[in-house]
PDB file of N, CA and C in Angstrom:
ATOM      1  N   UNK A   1      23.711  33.670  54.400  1.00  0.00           N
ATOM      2  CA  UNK A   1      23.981  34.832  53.561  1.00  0.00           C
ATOM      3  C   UNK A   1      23.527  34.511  52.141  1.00  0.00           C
ATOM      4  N   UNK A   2      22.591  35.332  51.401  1.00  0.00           N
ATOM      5  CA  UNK A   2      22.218  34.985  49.890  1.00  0.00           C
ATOM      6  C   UNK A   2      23.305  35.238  49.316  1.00  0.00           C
ATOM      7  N   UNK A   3      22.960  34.996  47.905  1.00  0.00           N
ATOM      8  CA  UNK A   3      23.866  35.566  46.892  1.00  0.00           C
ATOM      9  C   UNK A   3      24.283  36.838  46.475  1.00  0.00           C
ATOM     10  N   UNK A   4      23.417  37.518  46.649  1.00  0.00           N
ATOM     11  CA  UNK A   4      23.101  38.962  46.617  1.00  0.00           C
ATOM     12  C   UNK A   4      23.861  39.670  47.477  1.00  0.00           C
ATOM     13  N   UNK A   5      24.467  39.220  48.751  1.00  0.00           N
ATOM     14  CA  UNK A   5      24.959  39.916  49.502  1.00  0.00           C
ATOM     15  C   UNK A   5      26.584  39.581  49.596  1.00  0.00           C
ATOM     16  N   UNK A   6      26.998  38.044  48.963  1.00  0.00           N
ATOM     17  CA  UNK A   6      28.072  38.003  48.646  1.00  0.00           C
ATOM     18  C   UNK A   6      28.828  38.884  47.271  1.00  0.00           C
ATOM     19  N   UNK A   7      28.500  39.628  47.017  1.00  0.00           N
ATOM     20  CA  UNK A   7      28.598  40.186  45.380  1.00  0.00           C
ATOM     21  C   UNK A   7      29.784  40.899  46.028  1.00  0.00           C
ATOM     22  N   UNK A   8      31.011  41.384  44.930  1.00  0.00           N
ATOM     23  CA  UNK A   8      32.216  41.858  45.809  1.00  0.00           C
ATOM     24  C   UNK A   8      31.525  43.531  44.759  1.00  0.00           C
ATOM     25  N   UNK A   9      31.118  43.218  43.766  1.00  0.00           N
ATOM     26  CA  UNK A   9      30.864  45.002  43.005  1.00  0.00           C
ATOM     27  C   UNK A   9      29.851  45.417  44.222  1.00  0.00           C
ATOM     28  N   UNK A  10      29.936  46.921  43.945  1.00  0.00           N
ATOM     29  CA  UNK A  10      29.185  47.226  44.963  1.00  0.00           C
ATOM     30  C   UNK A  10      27.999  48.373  43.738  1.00  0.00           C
ATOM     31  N   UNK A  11      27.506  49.383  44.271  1.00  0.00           N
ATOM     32  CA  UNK A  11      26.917  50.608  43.181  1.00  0.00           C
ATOM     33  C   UNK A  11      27.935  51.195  42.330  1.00  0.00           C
ATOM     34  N   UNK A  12      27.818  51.561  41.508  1.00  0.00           N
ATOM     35  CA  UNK A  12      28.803  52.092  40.352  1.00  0.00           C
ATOM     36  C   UNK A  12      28.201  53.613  40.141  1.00  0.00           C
ATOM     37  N   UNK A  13      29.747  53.930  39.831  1.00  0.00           N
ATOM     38  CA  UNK A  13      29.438  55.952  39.521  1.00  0.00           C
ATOM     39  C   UNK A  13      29.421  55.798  38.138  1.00  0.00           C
ATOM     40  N   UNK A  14      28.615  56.726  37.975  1.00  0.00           N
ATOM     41  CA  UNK A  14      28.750  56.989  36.250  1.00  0.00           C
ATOM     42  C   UNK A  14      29.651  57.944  35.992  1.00  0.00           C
ATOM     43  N   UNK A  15      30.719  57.807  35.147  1.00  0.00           N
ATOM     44  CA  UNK A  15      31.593  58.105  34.422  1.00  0.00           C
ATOM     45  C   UNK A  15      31.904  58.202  33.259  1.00  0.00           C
ATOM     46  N   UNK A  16      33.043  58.827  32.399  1.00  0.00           N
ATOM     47  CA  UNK A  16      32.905  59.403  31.174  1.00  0.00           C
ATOM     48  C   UNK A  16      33.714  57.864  30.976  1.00  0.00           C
ATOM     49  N   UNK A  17      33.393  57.366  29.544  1.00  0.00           N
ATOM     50  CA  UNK A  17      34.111  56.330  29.221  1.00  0.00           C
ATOM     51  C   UNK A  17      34.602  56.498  27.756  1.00  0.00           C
ATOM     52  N   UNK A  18      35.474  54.975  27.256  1.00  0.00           N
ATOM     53  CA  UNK A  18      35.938  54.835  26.340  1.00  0.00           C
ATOM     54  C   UNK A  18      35.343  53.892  25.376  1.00  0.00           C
ATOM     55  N   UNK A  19      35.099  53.786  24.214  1.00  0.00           N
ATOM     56  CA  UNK A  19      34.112  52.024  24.276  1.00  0.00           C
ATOM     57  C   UNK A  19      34.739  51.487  23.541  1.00  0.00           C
ATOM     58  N   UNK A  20      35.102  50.295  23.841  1.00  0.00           N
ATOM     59  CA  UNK A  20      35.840  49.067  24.083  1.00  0.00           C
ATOM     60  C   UNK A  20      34.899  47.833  23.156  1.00  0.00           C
ATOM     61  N   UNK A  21      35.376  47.362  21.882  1.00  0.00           N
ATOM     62  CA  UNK A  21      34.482  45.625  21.640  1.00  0.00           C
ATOM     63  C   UNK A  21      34.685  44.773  22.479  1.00  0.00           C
ATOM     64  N   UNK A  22      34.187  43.705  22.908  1.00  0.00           N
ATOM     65  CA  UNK A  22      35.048  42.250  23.369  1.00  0.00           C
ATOM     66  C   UNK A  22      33.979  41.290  23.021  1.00  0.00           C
ATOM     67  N   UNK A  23      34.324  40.011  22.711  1.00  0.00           N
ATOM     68  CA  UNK A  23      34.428  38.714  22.476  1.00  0.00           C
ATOM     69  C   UNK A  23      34.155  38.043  23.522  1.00  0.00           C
ATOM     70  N   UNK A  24      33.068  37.245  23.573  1.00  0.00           N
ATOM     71  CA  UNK A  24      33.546  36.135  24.953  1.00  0.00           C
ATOM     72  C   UNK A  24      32.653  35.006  24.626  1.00  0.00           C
ATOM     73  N   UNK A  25      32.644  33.684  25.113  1.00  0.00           N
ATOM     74  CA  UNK A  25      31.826  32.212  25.138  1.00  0.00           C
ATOM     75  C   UNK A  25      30.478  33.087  25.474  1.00  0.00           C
ATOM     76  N   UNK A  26      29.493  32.364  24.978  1.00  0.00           N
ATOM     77  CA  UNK A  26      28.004  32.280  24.997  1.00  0.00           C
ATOM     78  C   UNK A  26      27.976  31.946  26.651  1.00  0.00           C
ATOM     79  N   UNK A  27      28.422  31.085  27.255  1.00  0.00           N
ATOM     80  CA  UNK A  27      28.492  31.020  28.678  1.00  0.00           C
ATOM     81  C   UNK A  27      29.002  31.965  29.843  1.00  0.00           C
ATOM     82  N   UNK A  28      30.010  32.866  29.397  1.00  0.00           N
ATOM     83  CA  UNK A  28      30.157  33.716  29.987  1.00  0.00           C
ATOM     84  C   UNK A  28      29.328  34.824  29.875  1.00  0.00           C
ATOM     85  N   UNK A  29      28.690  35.431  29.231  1.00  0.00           N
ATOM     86  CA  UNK A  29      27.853  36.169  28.680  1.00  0.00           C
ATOM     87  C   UNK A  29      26.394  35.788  29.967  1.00  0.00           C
ATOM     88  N   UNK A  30      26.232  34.709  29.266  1.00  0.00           N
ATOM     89  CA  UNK A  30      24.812  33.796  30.481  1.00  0.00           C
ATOM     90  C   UNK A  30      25.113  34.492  31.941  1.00  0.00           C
ATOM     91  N   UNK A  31      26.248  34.043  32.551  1.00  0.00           N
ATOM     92  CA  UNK A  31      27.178  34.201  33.655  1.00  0.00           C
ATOM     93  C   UNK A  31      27.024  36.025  34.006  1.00  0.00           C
ATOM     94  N   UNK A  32      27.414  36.598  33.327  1.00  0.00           N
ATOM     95  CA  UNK A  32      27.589  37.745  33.175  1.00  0.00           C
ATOM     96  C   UNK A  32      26.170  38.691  32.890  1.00  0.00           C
ATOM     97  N   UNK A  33      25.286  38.315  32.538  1.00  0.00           N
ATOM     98  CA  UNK A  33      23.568  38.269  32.773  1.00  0.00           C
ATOM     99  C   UNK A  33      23.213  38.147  33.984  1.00  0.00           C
ATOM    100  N   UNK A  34      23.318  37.011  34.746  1.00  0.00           N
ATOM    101  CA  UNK A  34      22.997  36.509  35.503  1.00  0.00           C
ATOM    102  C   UNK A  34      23.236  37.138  36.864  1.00  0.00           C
ATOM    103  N   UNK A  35      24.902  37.446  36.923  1.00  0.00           N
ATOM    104  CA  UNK A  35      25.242  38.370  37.529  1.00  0.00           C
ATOM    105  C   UNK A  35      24.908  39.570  37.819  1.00  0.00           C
ATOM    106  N   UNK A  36      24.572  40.278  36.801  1.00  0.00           N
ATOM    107  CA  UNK A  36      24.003  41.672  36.444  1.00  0.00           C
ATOM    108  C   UNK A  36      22.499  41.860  37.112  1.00  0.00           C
ATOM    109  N   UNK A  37      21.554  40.495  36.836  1.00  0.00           N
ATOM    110  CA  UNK A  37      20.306  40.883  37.617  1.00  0.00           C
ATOM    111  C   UNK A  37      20.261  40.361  39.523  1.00  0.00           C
ATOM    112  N   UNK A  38      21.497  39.824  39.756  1.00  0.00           N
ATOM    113  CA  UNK A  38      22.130  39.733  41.252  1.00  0.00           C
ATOM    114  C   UNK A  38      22.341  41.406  41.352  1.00  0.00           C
ATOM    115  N   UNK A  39      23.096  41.988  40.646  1.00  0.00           N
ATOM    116  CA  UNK A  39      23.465  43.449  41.149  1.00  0.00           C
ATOM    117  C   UNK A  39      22.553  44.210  41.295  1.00  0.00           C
ATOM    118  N   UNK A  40      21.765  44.068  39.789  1.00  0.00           N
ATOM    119  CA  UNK A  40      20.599  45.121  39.943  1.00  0.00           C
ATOM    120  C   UNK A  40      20.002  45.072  41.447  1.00  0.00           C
ATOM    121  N   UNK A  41      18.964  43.822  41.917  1.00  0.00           N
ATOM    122  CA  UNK A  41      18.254  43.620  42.654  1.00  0.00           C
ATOM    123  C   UNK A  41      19.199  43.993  44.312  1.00  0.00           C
ATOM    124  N   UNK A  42      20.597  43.967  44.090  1.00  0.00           N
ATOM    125  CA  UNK A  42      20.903  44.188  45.481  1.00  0.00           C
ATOM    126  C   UNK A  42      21.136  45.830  45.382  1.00  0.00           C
ATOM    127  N   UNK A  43      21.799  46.484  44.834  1.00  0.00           N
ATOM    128  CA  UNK A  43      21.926  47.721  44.615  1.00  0.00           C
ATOM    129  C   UNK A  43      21.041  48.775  43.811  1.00  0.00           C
ATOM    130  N   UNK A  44      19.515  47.931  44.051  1.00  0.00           N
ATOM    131  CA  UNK A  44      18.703  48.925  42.811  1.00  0.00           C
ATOM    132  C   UNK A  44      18.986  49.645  41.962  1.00  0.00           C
ATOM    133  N   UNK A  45      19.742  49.172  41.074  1.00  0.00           N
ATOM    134  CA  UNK A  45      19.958  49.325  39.391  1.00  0.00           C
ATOM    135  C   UNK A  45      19.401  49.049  38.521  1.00  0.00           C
ATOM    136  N   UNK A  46      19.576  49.197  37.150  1.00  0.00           N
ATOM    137  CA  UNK A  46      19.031  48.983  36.391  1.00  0.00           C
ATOM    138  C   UNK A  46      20.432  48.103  35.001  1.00  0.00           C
ATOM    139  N   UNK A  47      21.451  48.366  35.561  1.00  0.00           N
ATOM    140  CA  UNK A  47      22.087  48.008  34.758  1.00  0.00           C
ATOM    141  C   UNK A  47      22.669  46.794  33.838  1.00  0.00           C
ATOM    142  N   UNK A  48      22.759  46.349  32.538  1.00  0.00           N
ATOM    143  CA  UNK A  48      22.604  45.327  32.180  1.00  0.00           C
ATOM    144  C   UNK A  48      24.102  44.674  32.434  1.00  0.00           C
ATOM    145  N   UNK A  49      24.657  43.191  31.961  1.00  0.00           N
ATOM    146  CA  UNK A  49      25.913  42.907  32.103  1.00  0.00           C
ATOM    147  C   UNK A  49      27.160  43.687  31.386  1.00  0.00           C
ATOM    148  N   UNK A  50      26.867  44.104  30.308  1.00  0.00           N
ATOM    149  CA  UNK A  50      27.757  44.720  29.373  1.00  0.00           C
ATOM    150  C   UNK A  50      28.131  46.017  29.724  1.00  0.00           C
ATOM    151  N   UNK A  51      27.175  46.893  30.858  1.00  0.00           N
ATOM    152  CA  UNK A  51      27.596  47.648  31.483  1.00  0.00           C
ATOM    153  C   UNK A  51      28.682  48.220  32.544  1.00  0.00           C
ATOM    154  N   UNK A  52      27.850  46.547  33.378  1.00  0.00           N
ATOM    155  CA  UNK A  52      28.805  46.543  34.532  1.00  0.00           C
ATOM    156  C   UNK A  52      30.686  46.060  34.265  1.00  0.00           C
ATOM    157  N   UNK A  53      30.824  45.516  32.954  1.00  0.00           N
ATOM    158  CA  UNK A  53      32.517  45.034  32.818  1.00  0.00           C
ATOM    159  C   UNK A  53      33.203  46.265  33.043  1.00  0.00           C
ATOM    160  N   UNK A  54      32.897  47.090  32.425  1.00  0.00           N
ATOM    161  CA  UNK A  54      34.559  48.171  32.646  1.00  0.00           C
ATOM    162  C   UNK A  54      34.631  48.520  34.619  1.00  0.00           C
ATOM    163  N   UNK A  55      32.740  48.282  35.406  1.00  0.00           N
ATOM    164  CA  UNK A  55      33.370  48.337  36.688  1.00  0.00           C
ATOM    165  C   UNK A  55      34.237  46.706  37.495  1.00  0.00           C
ATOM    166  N   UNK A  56      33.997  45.485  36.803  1.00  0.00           N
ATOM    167  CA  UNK A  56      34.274  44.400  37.105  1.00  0.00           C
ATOM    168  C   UNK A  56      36.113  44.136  36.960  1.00  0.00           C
ATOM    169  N   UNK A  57      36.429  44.846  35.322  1.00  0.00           N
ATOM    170  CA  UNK A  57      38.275  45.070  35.007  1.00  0.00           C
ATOM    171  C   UNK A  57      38.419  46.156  36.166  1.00  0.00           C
ATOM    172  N   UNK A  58      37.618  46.945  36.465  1.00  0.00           N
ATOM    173  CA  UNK A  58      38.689  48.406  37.017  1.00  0.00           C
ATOM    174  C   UNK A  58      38.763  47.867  38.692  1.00  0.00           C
ATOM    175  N   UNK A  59      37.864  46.200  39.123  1.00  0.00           N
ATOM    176  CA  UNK A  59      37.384  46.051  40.495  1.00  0.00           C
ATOM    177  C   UNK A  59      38.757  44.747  40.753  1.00  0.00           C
ATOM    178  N   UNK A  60      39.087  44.249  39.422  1.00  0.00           N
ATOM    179  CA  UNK A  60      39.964  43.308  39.236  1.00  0.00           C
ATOM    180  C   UNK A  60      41.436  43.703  39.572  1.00  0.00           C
ATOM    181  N   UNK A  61      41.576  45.014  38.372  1.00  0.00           N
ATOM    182  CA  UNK A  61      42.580  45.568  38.371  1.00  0.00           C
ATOM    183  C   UNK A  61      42.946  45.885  39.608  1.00  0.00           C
ATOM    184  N   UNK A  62      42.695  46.616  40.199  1.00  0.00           N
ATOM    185  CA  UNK A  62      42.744  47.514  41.468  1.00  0.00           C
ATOM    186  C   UNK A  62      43.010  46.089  42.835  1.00  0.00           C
ATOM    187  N   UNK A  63      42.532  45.151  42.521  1.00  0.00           N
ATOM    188  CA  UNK A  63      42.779  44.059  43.618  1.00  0.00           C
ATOM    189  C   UNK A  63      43.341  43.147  43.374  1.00  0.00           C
ATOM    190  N   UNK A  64      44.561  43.380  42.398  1.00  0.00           N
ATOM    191  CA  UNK A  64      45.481  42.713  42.036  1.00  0.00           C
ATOM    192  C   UNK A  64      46.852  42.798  42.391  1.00  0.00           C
ATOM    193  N   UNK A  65      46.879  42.402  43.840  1.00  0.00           N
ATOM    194  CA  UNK A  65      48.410  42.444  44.541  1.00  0.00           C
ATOM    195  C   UNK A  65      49.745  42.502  43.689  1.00  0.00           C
ATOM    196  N   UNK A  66      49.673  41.704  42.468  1.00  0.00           N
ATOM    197  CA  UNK A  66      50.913  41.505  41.652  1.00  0.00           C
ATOM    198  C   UNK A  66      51.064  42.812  40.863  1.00  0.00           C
ATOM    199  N   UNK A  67      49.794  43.227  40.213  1.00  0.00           N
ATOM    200  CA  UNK A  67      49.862  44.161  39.563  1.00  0.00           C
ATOM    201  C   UNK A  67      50.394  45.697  40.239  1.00  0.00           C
ATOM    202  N   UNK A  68      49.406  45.689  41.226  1.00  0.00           N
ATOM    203  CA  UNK A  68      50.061  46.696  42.340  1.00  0.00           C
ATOM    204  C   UNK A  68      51.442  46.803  43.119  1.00  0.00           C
ATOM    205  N   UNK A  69      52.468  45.629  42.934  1.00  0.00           N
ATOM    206  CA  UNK A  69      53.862  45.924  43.300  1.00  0.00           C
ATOM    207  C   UNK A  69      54.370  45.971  42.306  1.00  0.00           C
ATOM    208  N   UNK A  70      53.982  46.059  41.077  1.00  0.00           N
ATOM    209  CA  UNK A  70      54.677  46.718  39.657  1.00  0.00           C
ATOM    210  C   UNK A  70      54.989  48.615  39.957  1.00  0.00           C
TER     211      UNK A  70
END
């Protein structure tokens, strides 16, 4: 199995958003690049890393057992 096919994001809807700053290590960023041209190429996108975070929190959120028995 490549890498490409382990990816847990899948295609993303476009949606109305909020915009949000954030902060992060020069390495996560790399990481988060890197990632982004894994997505593109499996889901023919175009989208860069800074795009894909609000679907990566909302993919987190949502599969967060603890959070969900709150």
């Amino acid at each position: 199995m490549s890498a490409t096919e382990k990816l847990r994001l899948g295609p993303q809807l476009k949606t109305g958003s909020t915009k949000l700053t954030v902060a992060c290590r020069a390495s996560l960023k790399a990481d988060l690049d890197r990632y982004a041209a894994l997505h593109a190429q499996r889901n023919r996108e175009t989208d860069d890393g800074v795009t894909l975070i609000p679907y990566m929190l909302e993919t987190y959120i949502t599969g967060d057992r603890g959070f969900k028995a709150d």
